[in-house]
N, C-alpha and C. Protein backbone atom coordinates (compact mmCIF):
# COMPACT_ATOMS: atom_id res chain seq x y z
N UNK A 1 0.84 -1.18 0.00
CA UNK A 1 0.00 0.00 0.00
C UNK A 1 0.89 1.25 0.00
N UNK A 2 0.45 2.20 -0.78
CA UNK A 2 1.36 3.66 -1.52
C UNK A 2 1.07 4.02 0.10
N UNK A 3 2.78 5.06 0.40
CA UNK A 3 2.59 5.75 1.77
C UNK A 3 1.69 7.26 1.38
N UNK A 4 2.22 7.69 0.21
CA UNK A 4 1.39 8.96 -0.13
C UNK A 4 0.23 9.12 -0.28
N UNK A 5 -0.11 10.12 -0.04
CA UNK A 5 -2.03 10.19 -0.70
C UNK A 5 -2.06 10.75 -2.17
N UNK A 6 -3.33 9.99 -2.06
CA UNK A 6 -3.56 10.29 -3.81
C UNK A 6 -4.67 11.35 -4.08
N UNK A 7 -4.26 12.41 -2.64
CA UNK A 7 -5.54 13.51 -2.91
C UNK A 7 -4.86 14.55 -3.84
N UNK A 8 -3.38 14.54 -3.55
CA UNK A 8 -3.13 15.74 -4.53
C UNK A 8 -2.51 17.22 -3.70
N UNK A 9 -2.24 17.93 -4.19
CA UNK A 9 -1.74 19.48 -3.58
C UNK A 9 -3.51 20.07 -3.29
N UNK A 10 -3.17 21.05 -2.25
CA UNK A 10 -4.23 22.04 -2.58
C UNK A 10 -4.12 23.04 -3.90
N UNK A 11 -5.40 23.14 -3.93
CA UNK A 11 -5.31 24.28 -5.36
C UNK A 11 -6.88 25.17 -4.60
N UNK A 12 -6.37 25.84 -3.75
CA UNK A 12 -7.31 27.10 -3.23
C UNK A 12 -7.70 27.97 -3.90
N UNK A 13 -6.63 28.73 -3.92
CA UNK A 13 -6.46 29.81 -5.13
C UNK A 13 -5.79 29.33 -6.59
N UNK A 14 -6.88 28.73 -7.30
CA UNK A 14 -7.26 28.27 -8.54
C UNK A 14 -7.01 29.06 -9.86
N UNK A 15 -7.82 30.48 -9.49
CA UNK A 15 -7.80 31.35 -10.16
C UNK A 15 -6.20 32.46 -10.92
N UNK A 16 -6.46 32.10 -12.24
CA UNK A 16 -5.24 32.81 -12.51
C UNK A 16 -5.00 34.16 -13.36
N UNK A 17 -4.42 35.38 -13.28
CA UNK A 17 -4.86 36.13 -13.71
C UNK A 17 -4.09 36.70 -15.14
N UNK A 18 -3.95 36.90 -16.05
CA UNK A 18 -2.76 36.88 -17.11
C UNK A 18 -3.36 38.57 -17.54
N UNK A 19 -2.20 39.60 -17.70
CA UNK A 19 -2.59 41.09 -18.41
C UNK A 19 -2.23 41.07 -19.93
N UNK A 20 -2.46 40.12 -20.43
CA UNK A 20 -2.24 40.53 -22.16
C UNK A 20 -3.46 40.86 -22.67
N UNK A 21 -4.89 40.75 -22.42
CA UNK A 21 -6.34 40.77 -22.76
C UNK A 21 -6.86 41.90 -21.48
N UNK A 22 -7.72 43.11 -22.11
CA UNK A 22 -8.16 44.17 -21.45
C UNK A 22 -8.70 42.86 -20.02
N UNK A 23 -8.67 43.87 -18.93
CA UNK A 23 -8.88 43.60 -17.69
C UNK A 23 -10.33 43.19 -17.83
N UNK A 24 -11.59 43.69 -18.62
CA UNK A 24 -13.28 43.49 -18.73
C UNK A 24 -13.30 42.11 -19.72
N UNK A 25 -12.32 42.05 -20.39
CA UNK A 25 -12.52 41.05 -21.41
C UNK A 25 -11.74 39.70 -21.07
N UNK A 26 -11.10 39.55 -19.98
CA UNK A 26 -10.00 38.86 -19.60
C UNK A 26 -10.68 37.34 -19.98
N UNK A 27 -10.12 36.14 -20.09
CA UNK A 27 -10.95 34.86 -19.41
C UNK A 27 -10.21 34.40 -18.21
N UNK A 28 -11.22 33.88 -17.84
CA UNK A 28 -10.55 33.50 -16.52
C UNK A 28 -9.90 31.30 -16.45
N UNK A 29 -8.50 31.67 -16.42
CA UNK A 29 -8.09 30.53 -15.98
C UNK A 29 -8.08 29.85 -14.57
N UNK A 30 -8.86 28.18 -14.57
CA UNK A 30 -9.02 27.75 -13.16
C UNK A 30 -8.35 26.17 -13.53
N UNK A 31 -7.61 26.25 -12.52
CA UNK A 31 -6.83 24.86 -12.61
C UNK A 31 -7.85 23.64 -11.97
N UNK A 32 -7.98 22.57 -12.33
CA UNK A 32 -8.99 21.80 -11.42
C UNK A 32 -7.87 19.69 -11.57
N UNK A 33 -7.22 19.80 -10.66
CA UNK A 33 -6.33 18.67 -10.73
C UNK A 33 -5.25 19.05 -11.40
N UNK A 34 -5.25 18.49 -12.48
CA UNK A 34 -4.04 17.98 -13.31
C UNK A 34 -4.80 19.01 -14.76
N UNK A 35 -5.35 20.04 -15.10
CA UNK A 35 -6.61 20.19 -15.62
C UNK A 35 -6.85 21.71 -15.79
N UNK A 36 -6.46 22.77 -16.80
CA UNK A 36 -6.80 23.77 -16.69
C UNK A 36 -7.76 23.83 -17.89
N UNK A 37 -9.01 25.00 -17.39
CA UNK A 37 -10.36 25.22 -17.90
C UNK A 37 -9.92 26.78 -18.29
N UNK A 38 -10.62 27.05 -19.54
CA UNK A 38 -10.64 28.54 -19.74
C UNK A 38 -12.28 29.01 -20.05
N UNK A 39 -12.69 29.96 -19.31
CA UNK A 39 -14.26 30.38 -18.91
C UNK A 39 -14.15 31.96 -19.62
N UNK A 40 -14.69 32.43 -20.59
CA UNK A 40 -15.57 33.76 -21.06
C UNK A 40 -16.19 34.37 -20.47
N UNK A 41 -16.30 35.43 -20.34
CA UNK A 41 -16.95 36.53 -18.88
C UNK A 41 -18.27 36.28 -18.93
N UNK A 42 -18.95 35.32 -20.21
CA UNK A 42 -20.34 34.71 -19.90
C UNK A 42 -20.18 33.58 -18.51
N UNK A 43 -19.04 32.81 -18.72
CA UNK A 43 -19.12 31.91 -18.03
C UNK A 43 -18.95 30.66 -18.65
N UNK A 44 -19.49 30.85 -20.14
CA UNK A 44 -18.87 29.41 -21.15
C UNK A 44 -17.49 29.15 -21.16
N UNK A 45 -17.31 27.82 -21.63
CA UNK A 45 -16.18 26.96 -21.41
C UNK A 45 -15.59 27.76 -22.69
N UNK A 46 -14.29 27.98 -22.47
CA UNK A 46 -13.35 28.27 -23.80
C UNK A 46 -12.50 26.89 -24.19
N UNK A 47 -11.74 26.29 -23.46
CA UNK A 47 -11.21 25.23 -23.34
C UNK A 47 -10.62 24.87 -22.27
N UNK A 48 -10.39 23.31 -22.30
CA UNK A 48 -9.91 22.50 -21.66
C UNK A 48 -8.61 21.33 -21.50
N UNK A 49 -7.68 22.05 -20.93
CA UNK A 49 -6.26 21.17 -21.71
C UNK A 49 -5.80 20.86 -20.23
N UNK A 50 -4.32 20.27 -20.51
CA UNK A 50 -3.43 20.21 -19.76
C UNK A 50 -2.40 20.92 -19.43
N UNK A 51 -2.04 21.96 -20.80
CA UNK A 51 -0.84 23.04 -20.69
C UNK A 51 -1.57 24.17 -20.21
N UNK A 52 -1.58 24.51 -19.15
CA UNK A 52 -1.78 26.22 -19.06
C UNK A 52 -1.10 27.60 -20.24
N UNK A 53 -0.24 27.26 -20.58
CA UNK A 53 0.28 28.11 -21.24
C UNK A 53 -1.07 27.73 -22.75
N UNK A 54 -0.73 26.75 -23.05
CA UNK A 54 -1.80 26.60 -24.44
C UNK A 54 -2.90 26.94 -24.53
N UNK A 55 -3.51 26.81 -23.01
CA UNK A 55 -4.96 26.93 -22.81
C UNK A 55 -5.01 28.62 -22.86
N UNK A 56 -4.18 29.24 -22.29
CA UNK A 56 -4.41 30.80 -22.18
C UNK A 56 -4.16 31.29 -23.44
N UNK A 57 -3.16 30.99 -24.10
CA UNK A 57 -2.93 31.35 -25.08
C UNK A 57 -4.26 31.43 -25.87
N UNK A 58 -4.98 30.71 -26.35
CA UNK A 58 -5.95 29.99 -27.23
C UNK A 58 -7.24 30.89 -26.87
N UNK A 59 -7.07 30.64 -25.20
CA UNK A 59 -8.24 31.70 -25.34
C UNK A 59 -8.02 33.01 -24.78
N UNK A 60 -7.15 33.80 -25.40
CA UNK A 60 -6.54 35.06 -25.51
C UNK A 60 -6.89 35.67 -26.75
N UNK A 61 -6.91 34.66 -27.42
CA UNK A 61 -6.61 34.61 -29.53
C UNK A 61 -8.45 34.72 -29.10
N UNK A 62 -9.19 33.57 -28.80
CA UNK A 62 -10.49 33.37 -29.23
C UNK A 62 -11.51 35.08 -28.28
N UNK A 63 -11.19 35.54 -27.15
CA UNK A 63 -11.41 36.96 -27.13
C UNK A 63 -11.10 37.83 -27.21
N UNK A 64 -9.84 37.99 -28.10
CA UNK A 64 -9.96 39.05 -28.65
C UNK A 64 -10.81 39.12 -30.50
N UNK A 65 -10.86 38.03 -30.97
CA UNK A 65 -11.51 37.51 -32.16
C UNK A 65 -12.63 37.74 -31.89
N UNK A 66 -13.74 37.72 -30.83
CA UNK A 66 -14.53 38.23 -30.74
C UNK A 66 -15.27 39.66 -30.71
């Protein structure tokens, strides 16, 4: 039996904030595991990857395209 736990780090502060996209238009990156989500100031999903860097990137490109 593994001595470690398999719960993982905390991830409290989830939220990440990047200044290349106006501050009103930003999306917001939230890490969830192993797992970063990118959310539109509606609240829709932009995407869902594993690289943070890719994921912001992508949806940096997809609001300002809007």
């Amino acid at each position: 039996m593994p001595r470690a736990s398999r719960k993982g780090k905390d991830n409290g502060n989830a939220q990440l904030h990047e200044g290349s996209v106006s501050r009103g238009e930003q999306p917001t990156i939230v890490e969830r595991g192993k797992k970063f989500a990118a959310y539109d100031k509606n609240g829709r999903l932009i995407i869902l990857g594993y690289v943070r860097k890719i994921v912001q990137d992508y949806a940096n490109d997809r609001v300002r395209q809007s």
